[in-house]
Protein backbone atom coordinates (compact mmCIF):
# COMPACT_ATOMS: atom_id res chain seq x y z
CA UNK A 1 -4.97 13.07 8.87
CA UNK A 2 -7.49 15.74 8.55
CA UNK A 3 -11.17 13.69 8.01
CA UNK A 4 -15.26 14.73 7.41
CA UNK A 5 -16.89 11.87 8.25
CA UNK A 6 -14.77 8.64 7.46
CA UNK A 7 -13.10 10.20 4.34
CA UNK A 8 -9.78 12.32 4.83
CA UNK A 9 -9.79 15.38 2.99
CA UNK A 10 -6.60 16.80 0.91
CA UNK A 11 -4.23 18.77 3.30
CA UNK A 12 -1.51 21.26 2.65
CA UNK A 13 2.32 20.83 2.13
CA UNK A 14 2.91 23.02 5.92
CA UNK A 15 1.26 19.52 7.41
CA UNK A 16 4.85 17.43 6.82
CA UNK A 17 7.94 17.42 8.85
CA UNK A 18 9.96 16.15 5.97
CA UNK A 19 10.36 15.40 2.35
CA UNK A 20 11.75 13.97 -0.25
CA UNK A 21 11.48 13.98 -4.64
CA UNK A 22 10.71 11.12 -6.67
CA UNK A 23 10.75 11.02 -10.51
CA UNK A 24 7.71 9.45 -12.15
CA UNK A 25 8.72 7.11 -15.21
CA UNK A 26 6.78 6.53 -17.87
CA UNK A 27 6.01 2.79 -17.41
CA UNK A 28 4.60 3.78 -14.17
CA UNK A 29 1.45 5.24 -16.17
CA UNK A 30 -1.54 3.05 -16.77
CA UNK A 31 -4.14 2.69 -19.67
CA UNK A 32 -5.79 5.58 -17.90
CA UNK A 33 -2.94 7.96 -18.78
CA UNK A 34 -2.24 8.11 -15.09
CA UNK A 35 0.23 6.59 -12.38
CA UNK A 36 -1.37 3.36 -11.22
CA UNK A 37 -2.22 3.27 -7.91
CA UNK A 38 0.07 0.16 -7.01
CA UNK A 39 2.64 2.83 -7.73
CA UNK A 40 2.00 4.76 -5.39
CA UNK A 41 2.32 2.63 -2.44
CA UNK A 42 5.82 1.68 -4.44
CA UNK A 43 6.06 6.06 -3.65
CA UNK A 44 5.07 5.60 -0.40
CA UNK A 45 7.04 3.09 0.65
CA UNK A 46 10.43 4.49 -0.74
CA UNK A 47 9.33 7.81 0.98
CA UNK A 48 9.09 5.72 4.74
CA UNK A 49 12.08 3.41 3.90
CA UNK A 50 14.24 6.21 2.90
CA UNK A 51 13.82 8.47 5.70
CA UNK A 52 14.78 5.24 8.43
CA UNK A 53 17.75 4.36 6.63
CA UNK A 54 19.34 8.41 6.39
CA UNK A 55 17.83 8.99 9.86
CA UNK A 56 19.53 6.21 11.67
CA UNK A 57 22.34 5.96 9.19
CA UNK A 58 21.40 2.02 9.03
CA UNK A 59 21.71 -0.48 6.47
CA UNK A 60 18.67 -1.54 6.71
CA UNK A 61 19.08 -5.26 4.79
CA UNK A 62 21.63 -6.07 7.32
CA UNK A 63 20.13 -4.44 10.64
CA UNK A 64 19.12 -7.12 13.36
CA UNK A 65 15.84 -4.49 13.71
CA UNK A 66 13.28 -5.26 10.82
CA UNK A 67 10.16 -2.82 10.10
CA UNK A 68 7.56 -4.87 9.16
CA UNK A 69 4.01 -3.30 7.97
CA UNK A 70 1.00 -4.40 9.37
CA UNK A 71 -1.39 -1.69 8.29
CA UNK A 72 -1.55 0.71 5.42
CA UNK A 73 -4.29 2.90 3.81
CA UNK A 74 -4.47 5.55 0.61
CA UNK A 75 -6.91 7.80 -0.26
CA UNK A 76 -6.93 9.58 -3.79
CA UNK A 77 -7.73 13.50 -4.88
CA UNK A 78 -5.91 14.17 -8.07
CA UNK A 79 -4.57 12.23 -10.77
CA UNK A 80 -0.63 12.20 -11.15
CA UNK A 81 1.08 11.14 -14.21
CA UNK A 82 4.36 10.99 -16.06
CA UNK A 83 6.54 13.43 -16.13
CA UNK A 84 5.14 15.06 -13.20
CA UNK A 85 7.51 15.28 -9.90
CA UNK A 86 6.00 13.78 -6.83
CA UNK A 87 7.21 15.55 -3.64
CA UNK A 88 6.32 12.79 -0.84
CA UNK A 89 5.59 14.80 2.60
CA UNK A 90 6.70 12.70 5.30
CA UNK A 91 5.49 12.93 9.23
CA UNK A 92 4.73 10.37 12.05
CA UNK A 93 1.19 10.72 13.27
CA UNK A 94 1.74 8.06 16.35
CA UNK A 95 4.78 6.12 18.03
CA UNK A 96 4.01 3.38 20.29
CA UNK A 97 5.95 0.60 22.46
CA UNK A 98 7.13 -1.34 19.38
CA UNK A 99 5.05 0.33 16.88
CA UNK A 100 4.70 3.72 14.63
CA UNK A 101 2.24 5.76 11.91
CA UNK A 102 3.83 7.00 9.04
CA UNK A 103 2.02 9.64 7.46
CA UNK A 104 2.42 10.78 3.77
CA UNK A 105 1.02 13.62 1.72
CA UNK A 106 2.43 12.74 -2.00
CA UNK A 107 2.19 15.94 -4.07
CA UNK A 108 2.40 16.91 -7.58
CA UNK A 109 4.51 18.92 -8.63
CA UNK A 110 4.74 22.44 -6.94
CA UNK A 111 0.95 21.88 -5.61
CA UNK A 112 0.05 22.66 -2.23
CA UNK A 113 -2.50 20.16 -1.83
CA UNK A 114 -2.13 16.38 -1.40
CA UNK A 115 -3.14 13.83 -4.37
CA UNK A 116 -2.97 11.38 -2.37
CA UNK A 117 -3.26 10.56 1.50
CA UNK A 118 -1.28 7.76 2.55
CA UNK A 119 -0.15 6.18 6.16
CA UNK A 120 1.71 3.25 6.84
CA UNK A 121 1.89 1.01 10.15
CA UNK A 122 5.07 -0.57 11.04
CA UNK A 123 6.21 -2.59 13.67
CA UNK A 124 9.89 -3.13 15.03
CA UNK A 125 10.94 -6.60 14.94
CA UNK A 126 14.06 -8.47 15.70
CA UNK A 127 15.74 -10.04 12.01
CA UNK A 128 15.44 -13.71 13.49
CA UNK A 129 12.97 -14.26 15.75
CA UNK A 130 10.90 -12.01 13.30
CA UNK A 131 8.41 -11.10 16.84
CA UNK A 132 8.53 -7.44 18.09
CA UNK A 133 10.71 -5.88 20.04
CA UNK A 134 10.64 -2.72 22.20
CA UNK A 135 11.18 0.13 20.10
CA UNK A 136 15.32 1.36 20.51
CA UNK A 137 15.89 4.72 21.65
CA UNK A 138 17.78 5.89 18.86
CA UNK A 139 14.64 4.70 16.40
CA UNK A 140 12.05 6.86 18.30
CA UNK A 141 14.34 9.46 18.47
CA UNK A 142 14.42 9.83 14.86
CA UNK A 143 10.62 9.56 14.68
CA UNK A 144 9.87 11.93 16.89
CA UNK A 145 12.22 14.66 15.01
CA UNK A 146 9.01 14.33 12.13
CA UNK A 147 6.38 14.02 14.78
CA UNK A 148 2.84 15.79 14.27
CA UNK A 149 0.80 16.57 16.83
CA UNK A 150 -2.64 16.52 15.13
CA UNK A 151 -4.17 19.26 17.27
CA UNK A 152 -1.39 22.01 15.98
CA UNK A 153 0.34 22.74 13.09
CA UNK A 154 4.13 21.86 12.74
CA UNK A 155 7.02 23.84 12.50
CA UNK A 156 8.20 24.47 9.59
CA UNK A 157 9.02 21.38 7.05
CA UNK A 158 12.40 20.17 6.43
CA UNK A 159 13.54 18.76 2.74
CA UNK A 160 15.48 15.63 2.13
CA UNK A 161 19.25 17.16 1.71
């Protein structure tokens, strides 16, 4: 995530490896006139959850693997608000022995700027034990198809079919 200093700065749609479209609503405006921001973690995390469950073509309630989050941060540029369309730019920043960084850009509507900065940190578990587990091939295989490398800019970005 691009950064002056210790605050991240907007970036542009070319940034994200993959996407998808979510509909605001308009109970998810607040009295500011504006989607509250526990909404869009709600955007964030249907952006993260979606792309594991199409990418490894997983029920994800009934897989023995569990993603749990352990980290998660959001930074704020522009308001959104009902009926705008948020397009949720998804990438993964880092993959690690049981662990990875989700990355999201949500956008407003056709904007090519973020309005919000967003990553997630998840870890694989096993279902029972609920401990981590080595990451499965098949799971960073699917991560690293949306992989960033933060010292060049990605191919071109794919949209959610």
């Amino acid at each position: 995530m691009s950064s002056t200093g210790s605050r991240p700065t907007p970036e542009k749609r070319g940034r994200f490896r993959h996407f998808m479209t979510i509909t605001t609503r308009l109970m998810d405006n607040d009295v500011y006139a504006h989607v509250n921001n526990a909404t869009y973690y709600s955007f964030i995390d249907t952006a993260v959850t979606s792309y594991l469950a199409n990418a490894l073509q997983r029920d994800l309630a009934r897989d023995p693997i569990v993603y749990f989050v352990v980290e998660n941060g959001c930074t704020y540029f522009s308001p959104i608000a009902f009926p705008d369309v948020v397009h949720a730019g998804l990438r993964v920043g880092r993959i690690g022995g049981s662990s990875m960084r989700f990355e999201i850009g949500l956008f407003r509507n056709d904007e090519d700027v973020t309005a919000a900065l967003a990553y997630f940190v998840q870890v694989c578990c096993d279902r029972e034990t609920q401990r981590p587990i080595p990451m499965p091939a098949n799971v960073r295989a699917a991560l690293e198809a949306i992989r960033v490398d933060d010292r060049a800019e990605p191919p071109n970005a794919r949209a959610e079919g």
